[in-house]
N, C-alpha and C. Protein backbone atom coordinates (compact mmCIF):
# COMPACT_ATOMS: atom_id res chain seq x y z
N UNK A 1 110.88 104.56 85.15
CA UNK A 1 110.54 105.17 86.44
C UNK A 1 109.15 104.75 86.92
N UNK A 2 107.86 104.68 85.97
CA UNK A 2 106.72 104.14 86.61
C UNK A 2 106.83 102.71 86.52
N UNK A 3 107.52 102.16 86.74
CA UNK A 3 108.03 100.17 86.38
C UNK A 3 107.56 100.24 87.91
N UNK A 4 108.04 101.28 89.10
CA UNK A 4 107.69 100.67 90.28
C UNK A 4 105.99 101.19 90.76
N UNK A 5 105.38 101.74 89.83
CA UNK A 5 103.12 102.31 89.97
C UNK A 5 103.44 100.60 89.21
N UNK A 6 103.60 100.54 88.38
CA UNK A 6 103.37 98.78 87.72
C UNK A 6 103.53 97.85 88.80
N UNK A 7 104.46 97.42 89.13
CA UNK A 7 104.52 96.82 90.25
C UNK A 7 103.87 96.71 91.75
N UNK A 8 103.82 98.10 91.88
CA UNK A 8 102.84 98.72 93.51
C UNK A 8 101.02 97.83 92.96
N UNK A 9 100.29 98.58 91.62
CA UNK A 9 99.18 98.10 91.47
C UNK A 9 99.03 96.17 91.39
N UNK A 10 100.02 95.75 90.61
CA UNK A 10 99.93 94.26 90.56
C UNK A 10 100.36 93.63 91.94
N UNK A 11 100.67 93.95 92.25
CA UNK A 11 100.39 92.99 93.95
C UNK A 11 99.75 93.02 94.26
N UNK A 12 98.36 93.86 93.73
CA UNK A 12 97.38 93.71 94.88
C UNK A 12 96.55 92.34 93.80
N UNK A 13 96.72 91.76 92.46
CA UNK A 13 95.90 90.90 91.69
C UNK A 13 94.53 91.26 91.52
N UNK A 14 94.29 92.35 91.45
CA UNK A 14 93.05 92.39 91.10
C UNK A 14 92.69 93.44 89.41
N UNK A 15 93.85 93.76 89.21
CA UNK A 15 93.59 94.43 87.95
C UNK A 15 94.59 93.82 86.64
N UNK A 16 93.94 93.77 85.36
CA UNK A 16 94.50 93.46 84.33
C UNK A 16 95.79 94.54 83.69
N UNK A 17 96.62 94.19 83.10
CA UNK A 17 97.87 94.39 82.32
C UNK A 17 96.94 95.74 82.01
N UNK A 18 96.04 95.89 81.00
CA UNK A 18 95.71 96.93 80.54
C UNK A 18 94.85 97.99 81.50
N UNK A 19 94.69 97.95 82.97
CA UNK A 19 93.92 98.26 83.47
C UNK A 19 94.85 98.66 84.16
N UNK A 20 96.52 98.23 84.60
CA UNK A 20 97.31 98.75 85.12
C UNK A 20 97.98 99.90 84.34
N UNK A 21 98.16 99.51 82.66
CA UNK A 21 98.39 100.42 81.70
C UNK A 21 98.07 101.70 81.86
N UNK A 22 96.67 101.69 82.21
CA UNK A 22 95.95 102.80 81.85
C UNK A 22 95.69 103.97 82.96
N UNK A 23 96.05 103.01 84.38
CA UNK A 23 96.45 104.46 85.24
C UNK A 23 97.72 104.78 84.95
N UNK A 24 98.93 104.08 84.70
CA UNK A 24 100.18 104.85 84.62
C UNK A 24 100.49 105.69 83.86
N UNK A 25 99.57 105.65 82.24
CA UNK A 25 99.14 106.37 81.43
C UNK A 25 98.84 107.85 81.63
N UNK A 26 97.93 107.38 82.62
CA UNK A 26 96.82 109.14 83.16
C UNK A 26 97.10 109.40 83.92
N UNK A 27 98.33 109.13 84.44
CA UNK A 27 99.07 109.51 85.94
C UNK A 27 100.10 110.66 85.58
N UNK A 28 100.38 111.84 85.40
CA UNK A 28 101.65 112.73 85.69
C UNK A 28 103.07 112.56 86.47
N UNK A 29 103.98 112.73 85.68
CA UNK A 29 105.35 113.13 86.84
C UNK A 29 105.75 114.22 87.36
N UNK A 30 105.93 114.45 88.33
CA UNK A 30 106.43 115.79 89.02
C UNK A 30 107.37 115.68 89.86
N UNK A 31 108.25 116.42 89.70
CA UNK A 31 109.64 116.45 90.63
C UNK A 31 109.25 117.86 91.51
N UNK A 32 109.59 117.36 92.89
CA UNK A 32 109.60 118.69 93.87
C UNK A 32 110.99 118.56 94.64
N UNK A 33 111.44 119.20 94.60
CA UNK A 33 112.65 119.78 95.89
C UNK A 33 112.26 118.82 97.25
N UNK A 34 113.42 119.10 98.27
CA UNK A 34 113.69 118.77 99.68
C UNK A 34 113.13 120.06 99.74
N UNK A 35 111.57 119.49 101.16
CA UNK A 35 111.58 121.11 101.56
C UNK A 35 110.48 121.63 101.71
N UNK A 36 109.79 120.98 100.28
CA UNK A 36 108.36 121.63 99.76
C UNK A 36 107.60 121.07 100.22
N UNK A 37 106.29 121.97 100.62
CA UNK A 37 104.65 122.13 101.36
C UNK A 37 104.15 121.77 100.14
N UNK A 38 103.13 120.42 100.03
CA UNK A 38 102.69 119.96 98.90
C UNK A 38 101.35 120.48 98.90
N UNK A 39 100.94 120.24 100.27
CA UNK A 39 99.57 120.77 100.78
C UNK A 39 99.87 120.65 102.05
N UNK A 40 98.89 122.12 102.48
CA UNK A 40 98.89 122.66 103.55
C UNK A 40 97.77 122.02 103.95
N UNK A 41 97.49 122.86 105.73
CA UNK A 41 96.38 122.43 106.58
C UNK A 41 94.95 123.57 105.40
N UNK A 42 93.98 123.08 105.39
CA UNK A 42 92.97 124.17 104.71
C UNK A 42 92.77 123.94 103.50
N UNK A 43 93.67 123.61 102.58
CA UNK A 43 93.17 123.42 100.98
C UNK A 43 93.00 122.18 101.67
N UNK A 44 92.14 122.26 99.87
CA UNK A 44 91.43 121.32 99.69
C UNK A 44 92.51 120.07 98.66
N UNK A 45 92.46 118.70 99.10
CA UNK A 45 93.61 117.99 98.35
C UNK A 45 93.38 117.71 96.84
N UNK A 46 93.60 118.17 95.57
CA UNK A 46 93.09 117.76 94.35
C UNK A 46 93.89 116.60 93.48
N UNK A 47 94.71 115.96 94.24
CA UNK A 47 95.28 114.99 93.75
C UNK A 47 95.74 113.93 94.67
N UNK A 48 96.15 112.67 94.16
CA UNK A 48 96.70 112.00 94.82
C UNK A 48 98.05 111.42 94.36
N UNK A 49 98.86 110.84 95.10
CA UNK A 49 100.56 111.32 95.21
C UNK A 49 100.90 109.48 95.20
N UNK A 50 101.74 108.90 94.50
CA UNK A 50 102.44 107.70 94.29
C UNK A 50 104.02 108.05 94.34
N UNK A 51 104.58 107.79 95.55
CA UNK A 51 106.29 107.96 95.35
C UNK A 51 106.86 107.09 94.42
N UNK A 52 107.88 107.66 93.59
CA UNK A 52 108.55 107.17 92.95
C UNK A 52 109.54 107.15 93.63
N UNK A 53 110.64 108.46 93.96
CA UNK A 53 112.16 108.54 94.55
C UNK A 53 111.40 109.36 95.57
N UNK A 54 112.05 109.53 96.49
CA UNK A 54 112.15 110.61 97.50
C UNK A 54 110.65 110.10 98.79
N UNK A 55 110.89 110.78 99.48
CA UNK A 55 110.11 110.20 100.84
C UNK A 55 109.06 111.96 101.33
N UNK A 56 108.28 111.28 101.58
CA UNK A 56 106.99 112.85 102.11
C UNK A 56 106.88 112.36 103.45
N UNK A 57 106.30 113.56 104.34
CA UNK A 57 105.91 113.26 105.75
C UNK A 57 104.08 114.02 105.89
N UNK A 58 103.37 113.06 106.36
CA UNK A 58 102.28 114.33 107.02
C UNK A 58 102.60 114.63 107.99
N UNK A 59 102.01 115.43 108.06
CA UNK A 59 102.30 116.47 110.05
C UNK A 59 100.85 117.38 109.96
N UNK A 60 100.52 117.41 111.03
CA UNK A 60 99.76 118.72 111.67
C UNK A 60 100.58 119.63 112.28
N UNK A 61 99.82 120.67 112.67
CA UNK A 61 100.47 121.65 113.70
C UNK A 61 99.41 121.91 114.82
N UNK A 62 99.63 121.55 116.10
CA UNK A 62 98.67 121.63 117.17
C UNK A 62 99.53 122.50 118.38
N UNK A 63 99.00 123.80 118.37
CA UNK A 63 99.67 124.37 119.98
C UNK A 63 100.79 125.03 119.20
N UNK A 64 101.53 125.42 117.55
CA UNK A 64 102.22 125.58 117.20
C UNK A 64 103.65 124.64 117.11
N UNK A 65 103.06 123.58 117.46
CA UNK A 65 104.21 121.89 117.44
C UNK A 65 104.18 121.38 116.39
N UNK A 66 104.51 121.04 115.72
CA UNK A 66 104.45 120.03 114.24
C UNK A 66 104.15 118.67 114.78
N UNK A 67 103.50 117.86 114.63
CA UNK A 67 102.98 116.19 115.09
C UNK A 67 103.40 115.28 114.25
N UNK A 68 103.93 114.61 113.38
CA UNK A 68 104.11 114.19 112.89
C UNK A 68 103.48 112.59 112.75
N UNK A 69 102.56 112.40 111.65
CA UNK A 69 101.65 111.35 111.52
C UNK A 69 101.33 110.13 110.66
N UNK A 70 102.58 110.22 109.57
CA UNK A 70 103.23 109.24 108.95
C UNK A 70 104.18 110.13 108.03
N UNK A 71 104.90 109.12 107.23
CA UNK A 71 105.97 109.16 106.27
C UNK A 71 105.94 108.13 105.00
N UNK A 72 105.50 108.68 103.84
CA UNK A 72 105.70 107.39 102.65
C UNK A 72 106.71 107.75 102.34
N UNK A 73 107.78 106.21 101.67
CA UNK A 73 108.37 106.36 100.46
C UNK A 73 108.03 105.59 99.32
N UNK A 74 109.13 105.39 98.45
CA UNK A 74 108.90 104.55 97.63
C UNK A 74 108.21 103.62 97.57
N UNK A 75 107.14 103.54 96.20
CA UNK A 75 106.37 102.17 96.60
C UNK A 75 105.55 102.31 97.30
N UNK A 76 104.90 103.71 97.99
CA UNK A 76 103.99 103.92 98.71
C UNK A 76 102.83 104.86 98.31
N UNK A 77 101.41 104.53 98.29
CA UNK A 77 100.85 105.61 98.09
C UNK A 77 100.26 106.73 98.94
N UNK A 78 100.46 108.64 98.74
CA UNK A 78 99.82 109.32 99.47
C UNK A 78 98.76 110.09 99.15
N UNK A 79 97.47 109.84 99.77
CA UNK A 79 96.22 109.87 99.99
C UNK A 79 95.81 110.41 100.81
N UNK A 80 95.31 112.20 100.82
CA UNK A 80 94.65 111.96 101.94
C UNK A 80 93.12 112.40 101.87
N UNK A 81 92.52 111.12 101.77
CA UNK A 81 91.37 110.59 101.58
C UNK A 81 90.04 111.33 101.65
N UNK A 82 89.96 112.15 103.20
CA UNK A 82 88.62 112.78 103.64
C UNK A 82 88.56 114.06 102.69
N UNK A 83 89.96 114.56 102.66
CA UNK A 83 89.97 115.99 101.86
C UNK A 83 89.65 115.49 100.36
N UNK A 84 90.65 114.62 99.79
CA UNK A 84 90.36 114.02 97.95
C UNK A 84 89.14 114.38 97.67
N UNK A 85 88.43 113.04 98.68
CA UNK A 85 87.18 112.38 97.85
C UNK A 85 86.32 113.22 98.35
N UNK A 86 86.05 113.77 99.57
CA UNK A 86 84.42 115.05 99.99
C UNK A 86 85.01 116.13 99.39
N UNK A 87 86.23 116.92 99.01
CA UNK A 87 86.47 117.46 98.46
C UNK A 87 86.68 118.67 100.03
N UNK A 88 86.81 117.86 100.83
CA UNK A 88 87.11 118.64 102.43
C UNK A 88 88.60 119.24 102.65
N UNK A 89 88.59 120.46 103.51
CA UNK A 89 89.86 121.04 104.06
C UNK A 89 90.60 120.22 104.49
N UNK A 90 92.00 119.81 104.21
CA UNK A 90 92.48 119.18 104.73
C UNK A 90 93.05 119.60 106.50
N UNK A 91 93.13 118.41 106.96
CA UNK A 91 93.51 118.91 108.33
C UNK A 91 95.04 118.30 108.50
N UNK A 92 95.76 118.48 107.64
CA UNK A 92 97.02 117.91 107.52
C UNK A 92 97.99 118.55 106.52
N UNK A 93 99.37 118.49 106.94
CA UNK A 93 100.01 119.35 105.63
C UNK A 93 100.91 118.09 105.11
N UNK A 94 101.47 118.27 103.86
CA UNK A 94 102.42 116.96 103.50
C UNK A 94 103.22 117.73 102.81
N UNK A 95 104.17 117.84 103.23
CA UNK A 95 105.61 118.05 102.46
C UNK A 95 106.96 117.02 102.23
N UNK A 96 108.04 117.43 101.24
CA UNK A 96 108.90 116.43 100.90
C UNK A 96 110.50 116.60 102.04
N UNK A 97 110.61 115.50 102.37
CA UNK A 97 111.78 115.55 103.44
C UNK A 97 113.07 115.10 102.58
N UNK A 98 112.89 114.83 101.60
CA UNK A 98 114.36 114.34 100.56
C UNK A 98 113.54 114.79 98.88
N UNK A 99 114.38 115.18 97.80
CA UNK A 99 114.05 115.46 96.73
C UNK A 99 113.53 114.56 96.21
N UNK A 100 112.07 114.74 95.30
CA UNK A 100 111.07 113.53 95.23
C UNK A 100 110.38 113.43 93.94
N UNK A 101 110.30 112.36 93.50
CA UNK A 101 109.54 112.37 91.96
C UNK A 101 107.94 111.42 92.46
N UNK A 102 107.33 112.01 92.28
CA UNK A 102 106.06 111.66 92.73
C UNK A 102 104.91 111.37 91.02
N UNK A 103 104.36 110.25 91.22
CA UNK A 103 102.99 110.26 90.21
C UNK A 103 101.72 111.21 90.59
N UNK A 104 101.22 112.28 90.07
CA UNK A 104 100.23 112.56 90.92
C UNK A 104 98.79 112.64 89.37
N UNK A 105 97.40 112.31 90.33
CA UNK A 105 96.52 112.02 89.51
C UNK A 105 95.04 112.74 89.86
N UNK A 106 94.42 112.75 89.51
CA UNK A 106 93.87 113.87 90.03
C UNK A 106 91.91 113.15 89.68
N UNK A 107 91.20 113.76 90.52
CA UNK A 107 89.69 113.13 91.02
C UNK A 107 89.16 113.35 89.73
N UNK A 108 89.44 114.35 88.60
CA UNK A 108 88.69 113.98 87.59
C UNK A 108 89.24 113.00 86.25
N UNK A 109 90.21 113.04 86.36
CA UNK A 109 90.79 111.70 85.40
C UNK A 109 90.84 110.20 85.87
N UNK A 110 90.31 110.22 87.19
CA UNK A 110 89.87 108.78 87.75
C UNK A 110 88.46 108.47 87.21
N UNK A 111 87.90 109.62 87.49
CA UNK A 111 86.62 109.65 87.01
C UNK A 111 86.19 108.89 85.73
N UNK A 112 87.28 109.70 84.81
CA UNK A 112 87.44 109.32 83.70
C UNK A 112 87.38 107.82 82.99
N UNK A 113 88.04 106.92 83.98
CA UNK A 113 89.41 106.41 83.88
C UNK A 113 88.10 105.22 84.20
N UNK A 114 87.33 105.88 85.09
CA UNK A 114 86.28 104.24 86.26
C UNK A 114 85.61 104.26 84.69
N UNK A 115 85.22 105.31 84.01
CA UNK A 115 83.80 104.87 82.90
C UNK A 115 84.73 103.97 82.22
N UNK A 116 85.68 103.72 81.68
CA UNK A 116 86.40 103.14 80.34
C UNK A 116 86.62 101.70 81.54
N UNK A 117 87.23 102.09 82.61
CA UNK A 117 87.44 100.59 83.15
C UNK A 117 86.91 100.47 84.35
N UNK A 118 85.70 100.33 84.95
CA UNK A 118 85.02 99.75 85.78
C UNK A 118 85.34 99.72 87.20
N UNK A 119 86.63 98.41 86.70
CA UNK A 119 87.37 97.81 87.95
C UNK A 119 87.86 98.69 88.93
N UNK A 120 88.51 99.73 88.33
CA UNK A 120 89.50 100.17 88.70
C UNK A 120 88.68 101.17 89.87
N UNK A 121 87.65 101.69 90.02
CA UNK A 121 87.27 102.15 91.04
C UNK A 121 87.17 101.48 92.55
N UNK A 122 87.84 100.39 92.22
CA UNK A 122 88.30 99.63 93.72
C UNK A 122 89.86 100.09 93.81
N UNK A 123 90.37 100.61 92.98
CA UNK A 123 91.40 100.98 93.60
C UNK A 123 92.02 101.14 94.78
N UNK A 124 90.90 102.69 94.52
CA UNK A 124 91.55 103.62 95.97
C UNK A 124 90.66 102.52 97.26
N UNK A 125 89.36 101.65 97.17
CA UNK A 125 88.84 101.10 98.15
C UNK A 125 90.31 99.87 98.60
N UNK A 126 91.26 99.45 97.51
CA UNK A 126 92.11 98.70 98.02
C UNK A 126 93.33 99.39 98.78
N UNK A 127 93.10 100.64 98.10
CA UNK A 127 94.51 101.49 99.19
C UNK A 127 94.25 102.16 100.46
N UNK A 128 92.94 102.25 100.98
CA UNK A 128 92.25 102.92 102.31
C UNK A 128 92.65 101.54 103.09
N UNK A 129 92.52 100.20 103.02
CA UNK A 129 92.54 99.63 104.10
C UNK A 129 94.13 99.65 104.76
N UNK A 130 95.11 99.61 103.63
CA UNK A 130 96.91 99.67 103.80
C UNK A 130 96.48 100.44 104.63
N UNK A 131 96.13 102.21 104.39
CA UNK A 131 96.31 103.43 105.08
C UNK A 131 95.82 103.45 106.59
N UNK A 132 94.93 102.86 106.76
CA UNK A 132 93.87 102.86 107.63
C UNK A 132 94.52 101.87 108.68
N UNK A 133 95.50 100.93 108.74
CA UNK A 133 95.94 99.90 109.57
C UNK A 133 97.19 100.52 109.81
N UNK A 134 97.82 101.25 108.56
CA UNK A 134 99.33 102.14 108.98
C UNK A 134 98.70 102.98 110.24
N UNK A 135 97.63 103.67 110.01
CA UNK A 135 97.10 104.78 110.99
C UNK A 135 96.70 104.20 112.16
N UNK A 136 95.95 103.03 112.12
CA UNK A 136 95.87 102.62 113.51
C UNK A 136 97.14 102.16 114.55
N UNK A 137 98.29 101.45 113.47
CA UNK A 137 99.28 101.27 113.74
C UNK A 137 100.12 102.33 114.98
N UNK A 138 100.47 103.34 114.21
CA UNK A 138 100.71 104.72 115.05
C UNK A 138 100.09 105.16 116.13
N UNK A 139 98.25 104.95 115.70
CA UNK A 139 98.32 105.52 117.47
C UNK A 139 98.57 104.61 118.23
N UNK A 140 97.87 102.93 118.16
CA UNK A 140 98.82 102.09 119.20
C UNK A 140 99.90 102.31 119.23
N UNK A 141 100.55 102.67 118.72
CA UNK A 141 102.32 103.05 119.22
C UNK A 141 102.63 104.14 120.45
N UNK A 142 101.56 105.00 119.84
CA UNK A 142 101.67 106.30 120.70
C UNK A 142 100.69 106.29 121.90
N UNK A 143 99.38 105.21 121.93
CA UNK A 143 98.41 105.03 123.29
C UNK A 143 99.37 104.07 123.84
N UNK A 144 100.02 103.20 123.66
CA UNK A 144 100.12 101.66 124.42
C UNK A 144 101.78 101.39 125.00
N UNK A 145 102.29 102.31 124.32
CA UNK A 145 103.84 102.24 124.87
C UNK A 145 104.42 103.02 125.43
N UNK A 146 105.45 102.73 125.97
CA UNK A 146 106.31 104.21 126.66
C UNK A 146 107.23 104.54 125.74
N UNK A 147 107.62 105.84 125.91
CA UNK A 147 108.11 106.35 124.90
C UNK A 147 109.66 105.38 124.29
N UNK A 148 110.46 105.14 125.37
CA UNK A 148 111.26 104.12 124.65
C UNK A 148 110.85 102.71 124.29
N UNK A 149 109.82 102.51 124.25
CA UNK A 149 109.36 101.17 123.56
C UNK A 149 108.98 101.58 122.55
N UNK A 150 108.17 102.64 122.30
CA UNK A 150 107.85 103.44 120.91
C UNK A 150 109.11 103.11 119.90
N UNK A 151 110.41 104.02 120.90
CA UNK A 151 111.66 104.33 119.70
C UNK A 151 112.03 102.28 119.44
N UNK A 152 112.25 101.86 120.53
CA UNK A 152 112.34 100.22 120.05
C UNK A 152 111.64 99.50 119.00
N UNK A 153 110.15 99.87 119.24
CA UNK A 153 109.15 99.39 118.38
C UNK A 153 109.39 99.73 116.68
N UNK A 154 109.92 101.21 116.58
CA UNK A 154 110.31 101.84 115.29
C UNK A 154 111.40 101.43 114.87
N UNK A 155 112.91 101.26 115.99
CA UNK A 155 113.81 100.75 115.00
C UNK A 155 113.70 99.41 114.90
N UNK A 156 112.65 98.58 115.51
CA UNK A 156 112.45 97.37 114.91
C UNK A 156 111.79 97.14 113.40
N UNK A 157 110.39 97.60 113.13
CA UNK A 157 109.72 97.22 112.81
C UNK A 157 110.09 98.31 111.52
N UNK A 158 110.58 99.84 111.18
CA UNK A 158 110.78 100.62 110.26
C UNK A 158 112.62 101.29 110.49
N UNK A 159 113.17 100.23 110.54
CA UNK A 159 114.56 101.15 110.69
C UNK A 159 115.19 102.10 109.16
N UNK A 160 114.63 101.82 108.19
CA UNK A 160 114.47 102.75 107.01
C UNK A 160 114.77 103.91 107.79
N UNK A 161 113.59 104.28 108.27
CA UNK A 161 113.36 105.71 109.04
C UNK A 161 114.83 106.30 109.36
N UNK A 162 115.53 105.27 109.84
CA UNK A 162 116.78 105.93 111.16
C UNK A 162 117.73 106.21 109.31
N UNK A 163 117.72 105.71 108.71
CA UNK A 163 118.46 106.00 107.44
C UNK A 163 118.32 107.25 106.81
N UNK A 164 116.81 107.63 106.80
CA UNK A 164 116.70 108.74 105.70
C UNK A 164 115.87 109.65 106.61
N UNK A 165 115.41 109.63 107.73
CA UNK A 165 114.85 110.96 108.18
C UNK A 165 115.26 111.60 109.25
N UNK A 166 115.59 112.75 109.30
CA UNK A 166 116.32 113.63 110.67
C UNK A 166 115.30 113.33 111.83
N UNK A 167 116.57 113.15 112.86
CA UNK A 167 115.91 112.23 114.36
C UNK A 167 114.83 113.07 114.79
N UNK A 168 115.01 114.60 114.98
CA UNK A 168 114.08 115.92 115.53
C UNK A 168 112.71 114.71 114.68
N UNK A 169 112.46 114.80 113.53
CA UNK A 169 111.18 114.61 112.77
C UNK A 169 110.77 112.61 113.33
N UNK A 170 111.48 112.07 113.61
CA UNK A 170 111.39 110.46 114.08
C UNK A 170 110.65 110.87 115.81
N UNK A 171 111.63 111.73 116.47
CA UNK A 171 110.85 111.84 117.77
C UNK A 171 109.44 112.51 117.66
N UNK A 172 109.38 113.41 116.31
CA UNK A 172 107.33 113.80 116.48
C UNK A 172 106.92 112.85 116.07
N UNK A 173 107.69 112.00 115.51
CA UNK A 173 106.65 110.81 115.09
C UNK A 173 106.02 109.85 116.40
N UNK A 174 107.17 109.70 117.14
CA UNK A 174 107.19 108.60 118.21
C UNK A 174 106.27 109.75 119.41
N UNK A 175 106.25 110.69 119.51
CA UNK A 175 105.67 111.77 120.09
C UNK A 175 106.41 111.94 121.36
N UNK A 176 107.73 112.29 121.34
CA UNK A 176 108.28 112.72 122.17
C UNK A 176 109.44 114.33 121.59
N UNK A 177 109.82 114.59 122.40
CA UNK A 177 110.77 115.86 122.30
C UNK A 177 112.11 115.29 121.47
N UNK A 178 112.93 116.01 120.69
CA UNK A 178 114.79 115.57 120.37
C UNK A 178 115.24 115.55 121.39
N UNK A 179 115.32 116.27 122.68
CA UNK A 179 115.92 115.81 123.42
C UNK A 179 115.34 115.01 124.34
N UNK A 180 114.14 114.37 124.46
CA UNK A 180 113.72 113.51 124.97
C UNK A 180 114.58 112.11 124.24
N UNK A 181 114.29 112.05 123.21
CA UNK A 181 114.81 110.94 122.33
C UNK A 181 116.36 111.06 122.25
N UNK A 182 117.13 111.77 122.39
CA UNK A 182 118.39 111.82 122.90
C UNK A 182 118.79 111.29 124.09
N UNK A 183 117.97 111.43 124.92
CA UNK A 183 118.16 110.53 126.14
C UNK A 183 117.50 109.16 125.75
N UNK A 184 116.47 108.98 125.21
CA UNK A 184 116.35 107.71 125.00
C UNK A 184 117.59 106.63 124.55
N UNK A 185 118.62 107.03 123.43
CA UNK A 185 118.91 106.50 122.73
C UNK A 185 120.51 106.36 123.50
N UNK A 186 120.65 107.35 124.74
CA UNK A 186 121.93 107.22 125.45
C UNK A 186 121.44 105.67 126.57
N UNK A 187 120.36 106.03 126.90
CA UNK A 187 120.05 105.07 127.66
C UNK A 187 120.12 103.70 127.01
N UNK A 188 119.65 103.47 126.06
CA UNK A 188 119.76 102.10 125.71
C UNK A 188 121.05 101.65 124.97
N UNK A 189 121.75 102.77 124.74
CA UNK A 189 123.22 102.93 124.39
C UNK A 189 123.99 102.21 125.16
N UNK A 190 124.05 102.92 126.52
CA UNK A 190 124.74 102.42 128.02
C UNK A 190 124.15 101.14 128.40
N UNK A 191 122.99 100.20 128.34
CA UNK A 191 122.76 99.41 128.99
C UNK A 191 123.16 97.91 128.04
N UNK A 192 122.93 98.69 126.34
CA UNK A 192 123.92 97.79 125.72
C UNK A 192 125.38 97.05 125.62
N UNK A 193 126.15 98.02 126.31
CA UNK A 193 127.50 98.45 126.80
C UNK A 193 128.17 97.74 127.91
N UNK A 194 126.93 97.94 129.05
CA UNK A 194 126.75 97.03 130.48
C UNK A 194 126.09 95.28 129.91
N UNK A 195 125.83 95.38 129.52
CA UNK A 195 125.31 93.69 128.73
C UNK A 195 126.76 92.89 128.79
């Protein structure tokens, strides 16, 4: 089951066999349900989250709306960074949208982990830039397009999504209404049809 934290760390080439060893080592498994609030808006985040099976979403809640602001799965790591490392409220909640086996590791066994191996405190500096371009990613999606170029843009570029996550949670992503995106998807339905 951690064959795919082995794999996720060696693509990036910068750490040795035993240096990959040794986080999968000090890393935990945890299985959570479809369902579950991993962290809420307000705590503080004390770990960080490597999917194994199952897929998480962040979301806020603004105005009493859920926003929805990414989705990892497999092969992905979740981080959320400002809360981890200042040890700040998070302003985000992350829960699991399918039943999920997650690695989770926590700020003082990294700690640990940098004295014995050095390197490895580039880690997380190699996983902020992924995060940080996914995030910019999104809001250009959501400043620069109209909303059906959004849903185009997504089932181009992440059609995963249309597989494993309920449409209601794809339209907060794209930042429109379900039934906004219900009409989206009749519309380009019908003009496929007329083609």
């Amino acid at each position: 089951m951690k064959d795919l934290l082995i794999h996720f760390m060696s693509k990036f080439n910068k750490f040795t066999q035993e240096e990959i060893n040794a986080v999968v080592e000090n890393t935990q498994l945890e299985n959570f349900k479809k369902g579950v609030t991993i962290l809420q808006e307000g705590q503080i985040c004390t770990k960080c989250f490597f999917v194994l099976e199952g897929c998480l979403r962040q979301y806020q809640i603004i105005n009493g709306e859920e926003k929805t602001t990414a989705f990892f799965f497999e092969g992905e790591a979740a981080v959320l960074y400002s809360s981890y490392l200042e040890k700040k409220p998070s302003k985000y909640y992350l829960s699991t949208i399918e039943n999920s086996i997650l690695t989770t590791g926590t700020r003082i066994a990294e700690k640990e982990l940098h004295k014995k191996y050095p390197k490895l405190e580039n880690l997380l500096n190699t996983l902020m830039p992924y995060d940080y371009n996914k995030s910019q990613e999104h809001i250009e999606l959501l400043t620069n397009y109209s909303p059906e170029e959004r849903y185009l843009t997504v089932l181009k570029t992440r059609p995963e999504l249309f597989n494993r996550i309920p449409l209601h949670l794809i339209a907060s992503y794209i930042g429109v209404t379900p039934e906004s995106l219900s009409r989206i998807r009749k519309r380009i339905l019908s003009k496929e049809k007329s083609e």
